[in-house]
C-alpha atoms as a PDB file:
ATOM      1  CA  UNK A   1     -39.073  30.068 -15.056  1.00  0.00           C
ATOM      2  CA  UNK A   2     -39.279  27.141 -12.618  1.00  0.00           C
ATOM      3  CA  UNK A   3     -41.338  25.205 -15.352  1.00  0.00           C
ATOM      4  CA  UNK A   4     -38.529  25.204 -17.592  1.00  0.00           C
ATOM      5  CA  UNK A   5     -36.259  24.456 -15.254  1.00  0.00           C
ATOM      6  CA  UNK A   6     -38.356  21.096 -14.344  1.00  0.00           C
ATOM      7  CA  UNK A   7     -38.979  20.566 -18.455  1.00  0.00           C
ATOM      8  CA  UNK A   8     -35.223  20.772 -18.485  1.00  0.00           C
ATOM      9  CA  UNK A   9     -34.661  18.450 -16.401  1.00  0.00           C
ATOM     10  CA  UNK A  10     -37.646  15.700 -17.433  1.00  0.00           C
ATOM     11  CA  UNK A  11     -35.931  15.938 -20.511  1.00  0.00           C
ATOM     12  CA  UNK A  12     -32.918  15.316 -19.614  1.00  0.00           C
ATOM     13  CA  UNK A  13     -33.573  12.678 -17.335  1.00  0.00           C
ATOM     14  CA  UNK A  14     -35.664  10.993 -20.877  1.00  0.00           C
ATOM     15  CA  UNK A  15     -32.117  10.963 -22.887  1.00  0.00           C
ATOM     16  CA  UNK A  16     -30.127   9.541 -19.874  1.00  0.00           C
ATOM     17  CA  UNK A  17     -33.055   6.684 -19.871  1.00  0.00           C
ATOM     18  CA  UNK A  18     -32.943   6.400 -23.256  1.00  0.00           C
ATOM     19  CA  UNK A  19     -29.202   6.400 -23.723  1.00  0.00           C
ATOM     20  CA  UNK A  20     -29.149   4.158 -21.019  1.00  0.00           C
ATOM     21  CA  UNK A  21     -31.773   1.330 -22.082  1.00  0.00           C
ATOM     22  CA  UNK A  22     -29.922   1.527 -25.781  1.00  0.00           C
ATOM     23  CA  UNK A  23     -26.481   0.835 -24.221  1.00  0.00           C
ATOM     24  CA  UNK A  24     -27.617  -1.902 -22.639  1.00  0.00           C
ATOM     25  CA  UNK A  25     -28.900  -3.711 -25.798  1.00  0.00           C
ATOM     26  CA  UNK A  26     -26.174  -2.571 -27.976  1.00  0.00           C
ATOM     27  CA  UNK A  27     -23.721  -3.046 -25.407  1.00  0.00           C
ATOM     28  CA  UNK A  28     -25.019  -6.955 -24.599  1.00  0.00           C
ATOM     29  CA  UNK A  29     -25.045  -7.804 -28.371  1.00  0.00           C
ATOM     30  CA  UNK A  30     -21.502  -6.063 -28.702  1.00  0.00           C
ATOM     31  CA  UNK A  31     -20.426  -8.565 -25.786  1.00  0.00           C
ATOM     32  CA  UNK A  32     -21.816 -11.299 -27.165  1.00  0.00           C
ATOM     33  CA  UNK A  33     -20.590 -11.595 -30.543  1.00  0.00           C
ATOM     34  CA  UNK A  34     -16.913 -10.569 -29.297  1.00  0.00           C
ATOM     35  CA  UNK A  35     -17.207 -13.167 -26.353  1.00  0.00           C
ATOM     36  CA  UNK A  36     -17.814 -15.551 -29.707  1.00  0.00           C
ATOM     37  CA  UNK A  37     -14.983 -14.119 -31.775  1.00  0.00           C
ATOM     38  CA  UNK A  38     -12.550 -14.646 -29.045  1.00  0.00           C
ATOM     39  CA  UNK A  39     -11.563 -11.151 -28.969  1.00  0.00           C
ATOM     40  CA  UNK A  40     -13.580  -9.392 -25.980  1.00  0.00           C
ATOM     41  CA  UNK A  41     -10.745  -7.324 -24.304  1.00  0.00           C
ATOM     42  CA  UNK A  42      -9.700  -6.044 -27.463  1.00  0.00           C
ATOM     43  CA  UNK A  43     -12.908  -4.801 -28.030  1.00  0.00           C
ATOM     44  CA  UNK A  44     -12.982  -3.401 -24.945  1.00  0.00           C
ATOM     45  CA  UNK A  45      -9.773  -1.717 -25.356  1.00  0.00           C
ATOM     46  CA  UNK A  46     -10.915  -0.550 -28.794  1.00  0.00           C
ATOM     47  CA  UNK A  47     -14.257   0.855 -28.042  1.00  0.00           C
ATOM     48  CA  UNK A  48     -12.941   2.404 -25.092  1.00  0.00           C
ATOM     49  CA  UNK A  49      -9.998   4.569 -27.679  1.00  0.00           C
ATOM     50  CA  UNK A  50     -12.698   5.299 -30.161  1.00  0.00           C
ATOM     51  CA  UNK A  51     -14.946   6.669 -27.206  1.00  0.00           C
ATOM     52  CA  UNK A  52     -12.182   8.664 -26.039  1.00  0.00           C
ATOM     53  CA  UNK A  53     -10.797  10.008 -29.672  1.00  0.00           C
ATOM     54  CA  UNK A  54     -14.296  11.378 -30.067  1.00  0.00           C
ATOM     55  CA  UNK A  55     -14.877  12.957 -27.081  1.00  0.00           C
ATOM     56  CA  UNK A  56     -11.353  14.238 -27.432  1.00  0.00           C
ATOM     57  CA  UNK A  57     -11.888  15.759 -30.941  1.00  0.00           C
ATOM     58  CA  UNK A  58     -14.229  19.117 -31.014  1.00  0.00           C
ATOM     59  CA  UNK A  59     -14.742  19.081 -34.564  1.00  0.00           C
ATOM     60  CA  UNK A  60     -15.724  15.380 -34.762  1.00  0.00           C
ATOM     61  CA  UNK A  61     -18.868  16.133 -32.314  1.00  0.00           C
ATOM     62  CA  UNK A  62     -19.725  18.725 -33.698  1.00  0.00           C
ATOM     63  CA  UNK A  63     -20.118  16.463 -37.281  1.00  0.00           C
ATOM     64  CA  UNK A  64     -22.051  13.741 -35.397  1.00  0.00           C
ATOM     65  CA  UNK A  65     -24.231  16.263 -33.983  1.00  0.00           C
ATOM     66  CA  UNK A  66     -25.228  17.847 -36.694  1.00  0.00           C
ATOM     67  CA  UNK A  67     -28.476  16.836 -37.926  1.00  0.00           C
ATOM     68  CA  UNK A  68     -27.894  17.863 -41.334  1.00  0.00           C
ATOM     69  CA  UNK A  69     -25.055  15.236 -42.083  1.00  0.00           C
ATOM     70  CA  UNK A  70     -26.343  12.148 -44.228  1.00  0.00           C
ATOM     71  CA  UNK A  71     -25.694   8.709 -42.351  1.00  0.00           C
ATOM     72  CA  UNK A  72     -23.819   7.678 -45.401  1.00  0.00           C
ATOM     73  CA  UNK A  73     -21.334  10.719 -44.395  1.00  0.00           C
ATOM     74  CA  UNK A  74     -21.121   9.256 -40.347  1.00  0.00           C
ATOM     75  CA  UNK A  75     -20.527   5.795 -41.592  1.00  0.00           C
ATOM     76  CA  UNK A  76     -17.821   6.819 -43.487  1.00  0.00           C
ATOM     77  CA  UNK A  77     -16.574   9.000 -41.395  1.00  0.00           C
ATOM     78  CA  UNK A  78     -16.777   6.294 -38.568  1.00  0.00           C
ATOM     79  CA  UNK A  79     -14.695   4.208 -40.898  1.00  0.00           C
ATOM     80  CA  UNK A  80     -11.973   6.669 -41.596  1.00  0.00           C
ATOM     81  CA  UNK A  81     -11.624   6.739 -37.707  1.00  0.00           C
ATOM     82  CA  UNK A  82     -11.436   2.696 -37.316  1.00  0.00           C
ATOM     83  CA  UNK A  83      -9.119   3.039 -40.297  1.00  0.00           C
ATOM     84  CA  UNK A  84      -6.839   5.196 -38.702  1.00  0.00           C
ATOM     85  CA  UNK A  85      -6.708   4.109 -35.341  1.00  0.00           C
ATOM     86  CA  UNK A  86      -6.381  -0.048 -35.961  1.00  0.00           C
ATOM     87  CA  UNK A  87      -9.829  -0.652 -34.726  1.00  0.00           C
ATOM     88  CA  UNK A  88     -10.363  -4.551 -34.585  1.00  0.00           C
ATOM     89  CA  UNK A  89     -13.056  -5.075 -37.561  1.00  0.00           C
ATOM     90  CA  UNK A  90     -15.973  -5.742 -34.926  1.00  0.00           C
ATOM     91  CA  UNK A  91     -15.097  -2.467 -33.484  1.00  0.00           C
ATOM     92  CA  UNK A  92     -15.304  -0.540 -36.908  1.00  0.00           C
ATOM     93  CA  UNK A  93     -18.366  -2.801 -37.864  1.00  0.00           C
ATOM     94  CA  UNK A  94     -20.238  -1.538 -34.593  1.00  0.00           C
ATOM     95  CA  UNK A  95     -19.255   2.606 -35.051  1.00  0.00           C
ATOM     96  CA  UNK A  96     -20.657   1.710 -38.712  1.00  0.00           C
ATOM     97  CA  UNK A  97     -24.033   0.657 -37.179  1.00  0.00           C
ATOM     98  CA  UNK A  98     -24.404   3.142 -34.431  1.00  0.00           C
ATOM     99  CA  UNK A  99     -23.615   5.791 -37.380  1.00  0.00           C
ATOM    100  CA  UNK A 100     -25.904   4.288 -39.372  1.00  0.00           C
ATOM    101  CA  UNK A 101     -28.906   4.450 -36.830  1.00  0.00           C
ATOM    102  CA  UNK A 102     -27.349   7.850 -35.754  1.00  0.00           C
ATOM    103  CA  UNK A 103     -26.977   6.271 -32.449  1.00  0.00           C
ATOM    104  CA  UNK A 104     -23.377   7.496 -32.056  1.00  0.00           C
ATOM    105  CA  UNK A 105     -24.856   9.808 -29.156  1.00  0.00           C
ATOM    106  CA  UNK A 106     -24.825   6.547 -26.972  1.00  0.00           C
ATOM    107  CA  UNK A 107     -21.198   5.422 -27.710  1.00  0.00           C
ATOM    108  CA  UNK A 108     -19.877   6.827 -24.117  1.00  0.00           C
ATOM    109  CA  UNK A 109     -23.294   4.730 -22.062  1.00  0.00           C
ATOM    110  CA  UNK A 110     -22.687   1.819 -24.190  1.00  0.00           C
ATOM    111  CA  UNK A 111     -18.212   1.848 -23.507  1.00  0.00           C
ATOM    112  CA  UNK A 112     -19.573   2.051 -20.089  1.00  0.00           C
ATOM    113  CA  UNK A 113     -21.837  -0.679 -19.938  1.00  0.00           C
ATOM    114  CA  UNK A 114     -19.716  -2.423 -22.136  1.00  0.00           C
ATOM    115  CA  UNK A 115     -16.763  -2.371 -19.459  1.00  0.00           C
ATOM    116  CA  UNK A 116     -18.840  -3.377 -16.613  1.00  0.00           C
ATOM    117  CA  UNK A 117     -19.721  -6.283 -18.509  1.00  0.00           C
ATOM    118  CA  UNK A 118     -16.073  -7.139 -19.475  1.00  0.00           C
ATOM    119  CA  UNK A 119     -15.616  -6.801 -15.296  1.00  0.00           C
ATOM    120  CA  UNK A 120     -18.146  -9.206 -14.506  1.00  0.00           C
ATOM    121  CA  UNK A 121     -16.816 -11.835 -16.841  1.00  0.00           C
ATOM    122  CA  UNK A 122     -13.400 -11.166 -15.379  1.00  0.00           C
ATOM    123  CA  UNK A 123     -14.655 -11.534 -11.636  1.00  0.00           C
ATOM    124  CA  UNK A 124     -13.696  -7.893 -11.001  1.00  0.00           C
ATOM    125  CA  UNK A 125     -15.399  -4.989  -9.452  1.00  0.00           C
ATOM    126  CA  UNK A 126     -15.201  -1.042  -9.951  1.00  0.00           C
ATOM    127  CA  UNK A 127     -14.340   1.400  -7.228  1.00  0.00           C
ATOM    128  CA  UNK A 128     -14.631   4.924  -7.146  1.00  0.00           C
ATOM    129  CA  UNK A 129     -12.164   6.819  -5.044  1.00  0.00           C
ATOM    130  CA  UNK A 130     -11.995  10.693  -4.048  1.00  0.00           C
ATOM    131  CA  UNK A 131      -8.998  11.752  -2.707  1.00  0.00           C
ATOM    132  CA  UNK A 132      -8.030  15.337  -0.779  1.00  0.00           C
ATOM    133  CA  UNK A 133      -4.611  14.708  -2.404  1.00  0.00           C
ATOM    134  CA  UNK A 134      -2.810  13.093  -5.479  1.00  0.00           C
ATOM    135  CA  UNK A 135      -1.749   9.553  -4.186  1.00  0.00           C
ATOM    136  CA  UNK A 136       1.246   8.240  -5.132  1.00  0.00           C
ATOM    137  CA  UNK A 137       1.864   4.833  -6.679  1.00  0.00           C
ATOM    138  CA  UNK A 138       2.829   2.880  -3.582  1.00  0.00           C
ATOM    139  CA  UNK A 139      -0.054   4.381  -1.580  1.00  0.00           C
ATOM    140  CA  UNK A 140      -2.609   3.165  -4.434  1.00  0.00           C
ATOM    141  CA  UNK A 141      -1.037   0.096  -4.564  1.00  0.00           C
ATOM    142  CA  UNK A 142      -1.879  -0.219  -0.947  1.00  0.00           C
ATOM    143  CA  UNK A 143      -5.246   0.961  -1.071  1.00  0.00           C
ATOM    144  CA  UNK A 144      -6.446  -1.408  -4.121  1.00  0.00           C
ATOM    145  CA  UNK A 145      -5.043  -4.305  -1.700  1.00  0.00           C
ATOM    146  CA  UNK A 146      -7.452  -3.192   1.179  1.00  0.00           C
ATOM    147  CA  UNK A 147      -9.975  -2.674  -0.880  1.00  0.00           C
ATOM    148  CA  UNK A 148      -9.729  -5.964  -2.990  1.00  0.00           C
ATOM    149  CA  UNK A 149      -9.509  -7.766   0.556  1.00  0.00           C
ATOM    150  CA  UNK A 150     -12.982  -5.653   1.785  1.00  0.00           C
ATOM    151  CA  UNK A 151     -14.653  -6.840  -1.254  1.00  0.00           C
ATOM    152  CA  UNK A 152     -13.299 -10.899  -1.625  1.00  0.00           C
ATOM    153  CA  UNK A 153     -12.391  -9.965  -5.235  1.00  0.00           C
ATOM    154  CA  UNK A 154      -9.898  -8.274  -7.461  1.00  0.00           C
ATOM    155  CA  UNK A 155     -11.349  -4.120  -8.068  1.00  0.00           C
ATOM    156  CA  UNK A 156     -10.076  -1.391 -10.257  1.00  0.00           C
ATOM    157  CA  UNK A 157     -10.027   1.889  -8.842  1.00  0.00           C
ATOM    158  CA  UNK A 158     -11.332   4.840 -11.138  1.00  0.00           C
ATOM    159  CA  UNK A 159      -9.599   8.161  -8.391  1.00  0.00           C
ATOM    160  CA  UNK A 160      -9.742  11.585  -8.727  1.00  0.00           C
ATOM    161  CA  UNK A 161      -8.928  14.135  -6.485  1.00  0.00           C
ATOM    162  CA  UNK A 162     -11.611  16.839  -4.724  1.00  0.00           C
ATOM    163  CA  UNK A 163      -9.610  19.643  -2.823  1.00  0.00           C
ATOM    164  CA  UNK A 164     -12.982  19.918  -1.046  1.00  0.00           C
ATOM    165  CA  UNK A 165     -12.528  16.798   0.997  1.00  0.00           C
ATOM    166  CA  UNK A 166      -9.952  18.926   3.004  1.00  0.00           C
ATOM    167  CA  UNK A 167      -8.269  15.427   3.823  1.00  0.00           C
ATOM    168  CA  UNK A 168      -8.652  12.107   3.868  1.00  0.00           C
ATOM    169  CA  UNK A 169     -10.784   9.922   1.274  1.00  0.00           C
ATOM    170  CA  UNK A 170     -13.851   8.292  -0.028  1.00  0.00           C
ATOM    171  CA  UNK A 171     -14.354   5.066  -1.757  1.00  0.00           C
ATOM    172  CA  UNK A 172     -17.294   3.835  -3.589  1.00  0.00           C
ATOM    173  CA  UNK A 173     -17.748  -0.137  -4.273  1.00  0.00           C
ATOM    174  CA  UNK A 174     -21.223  -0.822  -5.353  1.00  0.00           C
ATOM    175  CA  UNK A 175     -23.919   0.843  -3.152  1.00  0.00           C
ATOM    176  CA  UNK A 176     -21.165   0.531  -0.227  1.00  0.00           C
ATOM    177  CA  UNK A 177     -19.963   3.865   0.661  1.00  0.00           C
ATOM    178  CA  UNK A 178     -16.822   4.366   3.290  1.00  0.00           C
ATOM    179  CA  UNK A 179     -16.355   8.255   3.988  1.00  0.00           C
ATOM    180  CA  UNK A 180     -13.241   8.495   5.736  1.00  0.00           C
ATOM    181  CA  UNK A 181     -12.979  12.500   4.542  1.00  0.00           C
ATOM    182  CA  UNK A 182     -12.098  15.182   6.891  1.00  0.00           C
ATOM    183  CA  UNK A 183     -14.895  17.748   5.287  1.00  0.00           C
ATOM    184  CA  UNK A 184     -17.593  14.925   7.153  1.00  0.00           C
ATOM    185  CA  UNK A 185     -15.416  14.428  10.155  1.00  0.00           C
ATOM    186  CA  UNK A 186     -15.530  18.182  10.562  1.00  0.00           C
ATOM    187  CA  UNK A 187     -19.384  18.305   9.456  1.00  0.00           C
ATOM    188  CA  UNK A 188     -20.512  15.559  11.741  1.00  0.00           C
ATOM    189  CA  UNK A 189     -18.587  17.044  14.475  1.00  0.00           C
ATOM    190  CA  UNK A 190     -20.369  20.461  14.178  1.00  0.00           C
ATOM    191  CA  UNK A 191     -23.813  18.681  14.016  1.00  0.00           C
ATOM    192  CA  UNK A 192     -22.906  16.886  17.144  1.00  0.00           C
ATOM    193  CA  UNK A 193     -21.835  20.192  19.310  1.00  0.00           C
ATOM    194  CA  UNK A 194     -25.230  22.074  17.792  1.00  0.00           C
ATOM    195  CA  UNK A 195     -27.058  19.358  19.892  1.00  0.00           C
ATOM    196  CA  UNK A 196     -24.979  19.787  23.399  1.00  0.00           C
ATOM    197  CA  UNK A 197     -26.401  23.367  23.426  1.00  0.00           C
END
């Protein structure tokens, strides 16, 4: 049983790496050509909608996963979609190729890698924040101004909220990590009484 468990995983791990390594190339030669055209945050914008309409749409996965579906199909499926949402032509050209190479798997690695890219270019960084609670606008507002002065540049904050925490928050920026949570407040606290007894 373990076995599988460890095949599972090896596997796994062997799509993430090779999602990964294809995102990067596709995602660099994506870059390129719309840092050429001019047109780079519309790209972004647009791969980032067709990434989410897909993901979105049950019935469109299940299409692009089927193994059964000619490429001719995909690509013309892929084109309906860029069709039907405006997609800038680069955009539609690019869903056309990953269809064709039935690389469409890779889309959400690639919008990824794609947008930290985009970030780079712009001078910006990403930070991840967990919240106990929903903040409100004006407390975000303040937080992305402490963090933009802790990191010397302009960050966007990608925050969702853990009930776990039990309070307080944790923000990722890189490999920096600031825990200021109550759930390791309350953890460290217990590890430090178990060693006064």
């Amino acid at each position: 049983m373990r076995a599988v468990g460890i095949f599972g995983d090896r596997v796994l791990a062997t799509v993430q790496g090779t999602a990964s390594g294809l995102a990067a190339r596709y995602a660099t030669a994506l870059f390129a050509l719309a840092e050429e055209a001019g047109v780079l945050e519309r790209v972004g914008e647009d791969l980032a909608r067709a990434d989410a309409a897909i993901a979105g749409t049950a019935a469109l996965r299940r299409i692009l996963r089927d193994p059964t579906v000619s490429r001719g199909a995909l690509v013309e499926l892929m084109g309906e979609l860029a069709r039907g949402m405006g997609l800038h032509e680069l955009v539609a050209k690019f869903l056309g190729l990953l269809a064709q190479k039935r690389r469409l798997f890779a889309l959400p690695w690639i919008r990824e890698r794609f947008e930290a890219m985009l970030m780079a270019h712009r001078g910006e960084s990403r930070a991840e924040v967990v919240t106990a609670l929903p903040l409100e606008e004006g407390q975000l507002r303040r937080l992305q101004e402490a963090i933009e002065r802790h990191a010397g540049r302009r960050v966007r904050l990608d925050v969702r909220v853990d009930p776990e925490l039990l309070g307080g928050l944790v923000v990722q920026i890189g490999s920096r990590r600031i825990d200021a949570s109550l759930r390791t407040k309350l953890r460290n606290l217990e590890l430090a009484m178990r060693g006064v007894g």
